[in-house]
Protein backbone atom coordinates (compact mmCIF):
# COMPACT_ATOMS: atom_id res chain seq x y z
CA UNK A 1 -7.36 106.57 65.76
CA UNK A 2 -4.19 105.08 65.78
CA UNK A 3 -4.73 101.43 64.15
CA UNK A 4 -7.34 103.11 61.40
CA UNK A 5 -5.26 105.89 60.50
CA UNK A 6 -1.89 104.93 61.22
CA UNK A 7 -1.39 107.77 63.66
CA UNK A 8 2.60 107.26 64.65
CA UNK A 9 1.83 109.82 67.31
CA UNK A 10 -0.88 107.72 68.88
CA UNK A 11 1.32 104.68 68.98
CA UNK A 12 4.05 107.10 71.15
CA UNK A 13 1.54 107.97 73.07
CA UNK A 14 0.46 104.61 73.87
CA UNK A 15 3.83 103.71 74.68
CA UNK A 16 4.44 106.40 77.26
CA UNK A 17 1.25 104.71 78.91
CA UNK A 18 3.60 102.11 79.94
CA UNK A 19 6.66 104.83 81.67
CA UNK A 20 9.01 104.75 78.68
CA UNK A 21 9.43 103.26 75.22
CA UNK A 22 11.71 100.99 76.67
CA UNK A 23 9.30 99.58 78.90
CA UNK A 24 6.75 99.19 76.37
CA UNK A 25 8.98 97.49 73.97
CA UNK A 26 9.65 94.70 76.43
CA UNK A 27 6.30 94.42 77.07
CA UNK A 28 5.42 94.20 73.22
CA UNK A 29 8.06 91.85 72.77
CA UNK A 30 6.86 89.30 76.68
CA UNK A 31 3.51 89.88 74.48
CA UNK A 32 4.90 88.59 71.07
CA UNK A 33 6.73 85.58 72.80
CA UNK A 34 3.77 84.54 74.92
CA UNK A 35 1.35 84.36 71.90
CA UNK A 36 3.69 82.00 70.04
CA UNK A 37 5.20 84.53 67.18
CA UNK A 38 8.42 83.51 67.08
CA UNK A 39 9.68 85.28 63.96
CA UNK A 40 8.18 88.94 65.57
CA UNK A 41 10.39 91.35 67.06
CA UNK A 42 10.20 95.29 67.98
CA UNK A 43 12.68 97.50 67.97
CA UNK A 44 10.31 100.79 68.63
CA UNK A 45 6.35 101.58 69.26
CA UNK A 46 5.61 102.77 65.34
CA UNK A 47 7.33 99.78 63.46
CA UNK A 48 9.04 102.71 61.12
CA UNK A 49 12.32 102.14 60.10
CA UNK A 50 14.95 103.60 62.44
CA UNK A 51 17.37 104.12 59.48
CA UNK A 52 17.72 103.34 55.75
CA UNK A 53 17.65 99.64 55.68
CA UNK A 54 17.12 99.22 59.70
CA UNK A 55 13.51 97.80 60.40
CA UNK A 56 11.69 99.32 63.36
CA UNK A 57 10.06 95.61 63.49
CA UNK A 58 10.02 92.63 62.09
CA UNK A 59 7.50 89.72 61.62
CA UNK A 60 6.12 86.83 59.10
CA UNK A 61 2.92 87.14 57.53
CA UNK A 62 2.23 83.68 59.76
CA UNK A 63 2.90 85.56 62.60
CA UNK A 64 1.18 88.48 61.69
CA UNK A 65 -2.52 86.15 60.88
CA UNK A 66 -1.68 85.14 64.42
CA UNK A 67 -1.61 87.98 65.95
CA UNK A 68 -5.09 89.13 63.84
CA UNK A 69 -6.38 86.12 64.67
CA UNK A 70 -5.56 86.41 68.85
CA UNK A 71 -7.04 89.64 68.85
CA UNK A 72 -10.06 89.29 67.34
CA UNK A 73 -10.50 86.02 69.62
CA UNK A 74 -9.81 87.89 72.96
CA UNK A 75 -10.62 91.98 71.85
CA UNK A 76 -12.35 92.16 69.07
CA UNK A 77 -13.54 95.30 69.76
CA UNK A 78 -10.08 96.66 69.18
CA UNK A 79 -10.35 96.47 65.45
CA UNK A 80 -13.60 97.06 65.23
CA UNK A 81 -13.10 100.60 63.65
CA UNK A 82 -10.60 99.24 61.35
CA UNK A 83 -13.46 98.08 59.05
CA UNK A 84 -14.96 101.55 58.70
CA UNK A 85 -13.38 103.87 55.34
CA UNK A 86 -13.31 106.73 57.93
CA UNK A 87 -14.85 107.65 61.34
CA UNK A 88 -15.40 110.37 63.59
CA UNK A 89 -13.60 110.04 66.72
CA UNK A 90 -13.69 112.61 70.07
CA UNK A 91 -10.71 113.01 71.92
CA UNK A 92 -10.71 112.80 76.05
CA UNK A 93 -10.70 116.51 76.07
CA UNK A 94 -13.78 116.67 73.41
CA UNK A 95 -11.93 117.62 70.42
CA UNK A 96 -13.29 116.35 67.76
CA UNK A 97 -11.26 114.61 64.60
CA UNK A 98 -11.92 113.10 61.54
CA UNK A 99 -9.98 109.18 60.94
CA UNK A 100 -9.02 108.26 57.18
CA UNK A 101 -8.68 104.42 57.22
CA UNK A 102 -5.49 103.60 54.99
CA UNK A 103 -6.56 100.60 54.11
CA UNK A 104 -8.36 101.73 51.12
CA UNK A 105 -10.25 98.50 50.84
CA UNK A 106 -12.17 99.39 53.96
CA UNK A 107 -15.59 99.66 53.38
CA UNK A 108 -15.06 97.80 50.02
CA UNK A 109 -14.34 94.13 49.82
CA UNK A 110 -17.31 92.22 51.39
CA UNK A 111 -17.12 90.70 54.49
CA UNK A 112 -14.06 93.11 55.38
CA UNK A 113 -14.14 93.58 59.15
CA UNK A 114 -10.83 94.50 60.40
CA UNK A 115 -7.55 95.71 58.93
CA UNK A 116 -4.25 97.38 59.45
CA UNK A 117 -2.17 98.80 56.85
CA UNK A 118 2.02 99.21 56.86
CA UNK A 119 4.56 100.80 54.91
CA UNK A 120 8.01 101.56 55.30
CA UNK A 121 10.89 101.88 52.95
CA UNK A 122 12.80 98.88 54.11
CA UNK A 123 9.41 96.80 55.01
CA UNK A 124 7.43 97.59 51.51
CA UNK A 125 3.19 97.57 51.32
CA UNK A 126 1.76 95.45 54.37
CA UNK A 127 -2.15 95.05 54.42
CA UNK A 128 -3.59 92.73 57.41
CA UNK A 129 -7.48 91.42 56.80
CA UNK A 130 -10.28 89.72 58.32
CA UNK A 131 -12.70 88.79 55.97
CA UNK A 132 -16.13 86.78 57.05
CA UNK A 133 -15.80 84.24 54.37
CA UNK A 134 -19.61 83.00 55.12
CA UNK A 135 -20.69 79.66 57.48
CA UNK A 136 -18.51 81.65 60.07
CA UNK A 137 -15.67 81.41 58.90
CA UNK A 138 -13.24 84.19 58.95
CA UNK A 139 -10.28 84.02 56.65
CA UNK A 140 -6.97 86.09 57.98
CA UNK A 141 -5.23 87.44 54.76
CA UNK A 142 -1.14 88.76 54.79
CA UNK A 143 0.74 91.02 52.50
CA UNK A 144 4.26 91.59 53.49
CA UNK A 145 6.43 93.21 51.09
CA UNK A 146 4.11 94.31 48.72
CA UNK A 147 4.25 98.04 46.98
CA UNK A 148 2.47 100.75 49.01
CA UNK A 149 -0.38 100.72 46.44
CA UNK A 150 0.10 97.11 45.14
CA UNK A 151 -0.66 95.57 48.46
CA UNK A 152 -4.39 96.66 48.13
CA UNK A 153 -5.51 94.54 44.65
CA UNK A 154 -2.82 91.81 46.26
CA UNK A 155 -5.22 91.56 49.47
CA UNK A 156 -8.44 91.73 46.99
CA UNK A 157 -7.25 89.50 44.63
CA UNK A 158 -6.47 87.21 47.37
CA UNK A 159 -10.40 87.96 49.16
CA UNK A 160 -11.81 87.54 45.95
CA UNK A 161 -9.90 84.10 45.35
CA UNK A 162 -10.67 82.87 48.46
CA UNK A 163 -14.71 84.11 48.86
CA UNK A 164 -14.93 82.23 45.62
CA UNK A 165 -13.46 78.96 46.32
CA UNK A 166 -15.72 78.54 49.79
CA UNK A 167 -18.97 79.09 47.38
């Protein structure tokens, strides 16, 4: 629930898994130096600013394919709902809730089988793909900085570009 529909609350809740926030941001940020991203850095669970101007994270779109690209390696079946345009999802005490992906291009560009969206006023449009570009290839595509609309045709014009150099 929380990577397809953004859900802030889920990612608070995930952090008071680990005892407190401050816990889980060193453990984000052991996580982010072990996997090589040097440029990544967290500064709270959500990534949302934490003032006008004041990132709640920061990262390169390098980075960023890197981290898509060790977690569909070693869990892939945590982004496995990320591909779907919505899903229904039951909570632990069998509530059930509805997910709105807001990646809008799930479910649209071909091939599309994970994603995570981000937007902040300091951070503009993000948009994180995995595309199956054919032959097994996947293809990792970035937006940083994009508008909060924009960064969807960015990330399909870029799909698009790239599906159609491989044929």
């Amino acid at each position: 629930f929380t990577l397809v529909s953004s859900s802030n609350d889920g990612a608070a809740a995930i952090a008071a898994l680990a005892g407190s926030e401050q816990t889980f941001l060193e453990l984000m940020n052991q996580s982010a130096t072990k996997m090589g991203l040097e440029q990544t850095k967290f500064y709270n669970p959500t990534g949302l600013d934490l003032g006008p101007g004041v990132p709640g994270a920061y990262g390169s779109a390098f980075d960023v394919a890197r981290l898509f690209a060790y977690v569909l390696k070693n869990e892939p079946e945590a982004l496995s709902a990320t591909s779907a345009s919505s899903l229904p999802i039951t909570s632990s005490s069998n509530i059930s809730h509805w997910a709105v992906n807001t990646n809008e291009l799930a479910g649209k560009v071909p091939g599309l089988f994970a994603s995570k969206t981000g937007f902040t006023d300091t951070a503009g449009g993000n948009l994180a793909v995995a595309v199956d570009a054919g032959l097994n290839q996947p293809l990792i595509i970035v937006v940083l900085g994009s508008t909060e609309p924009g960064r969807f045709a960015d990330v399909a014009a870029l799909a698009a570009a790239a599906i159609l150099d491989k044929q």
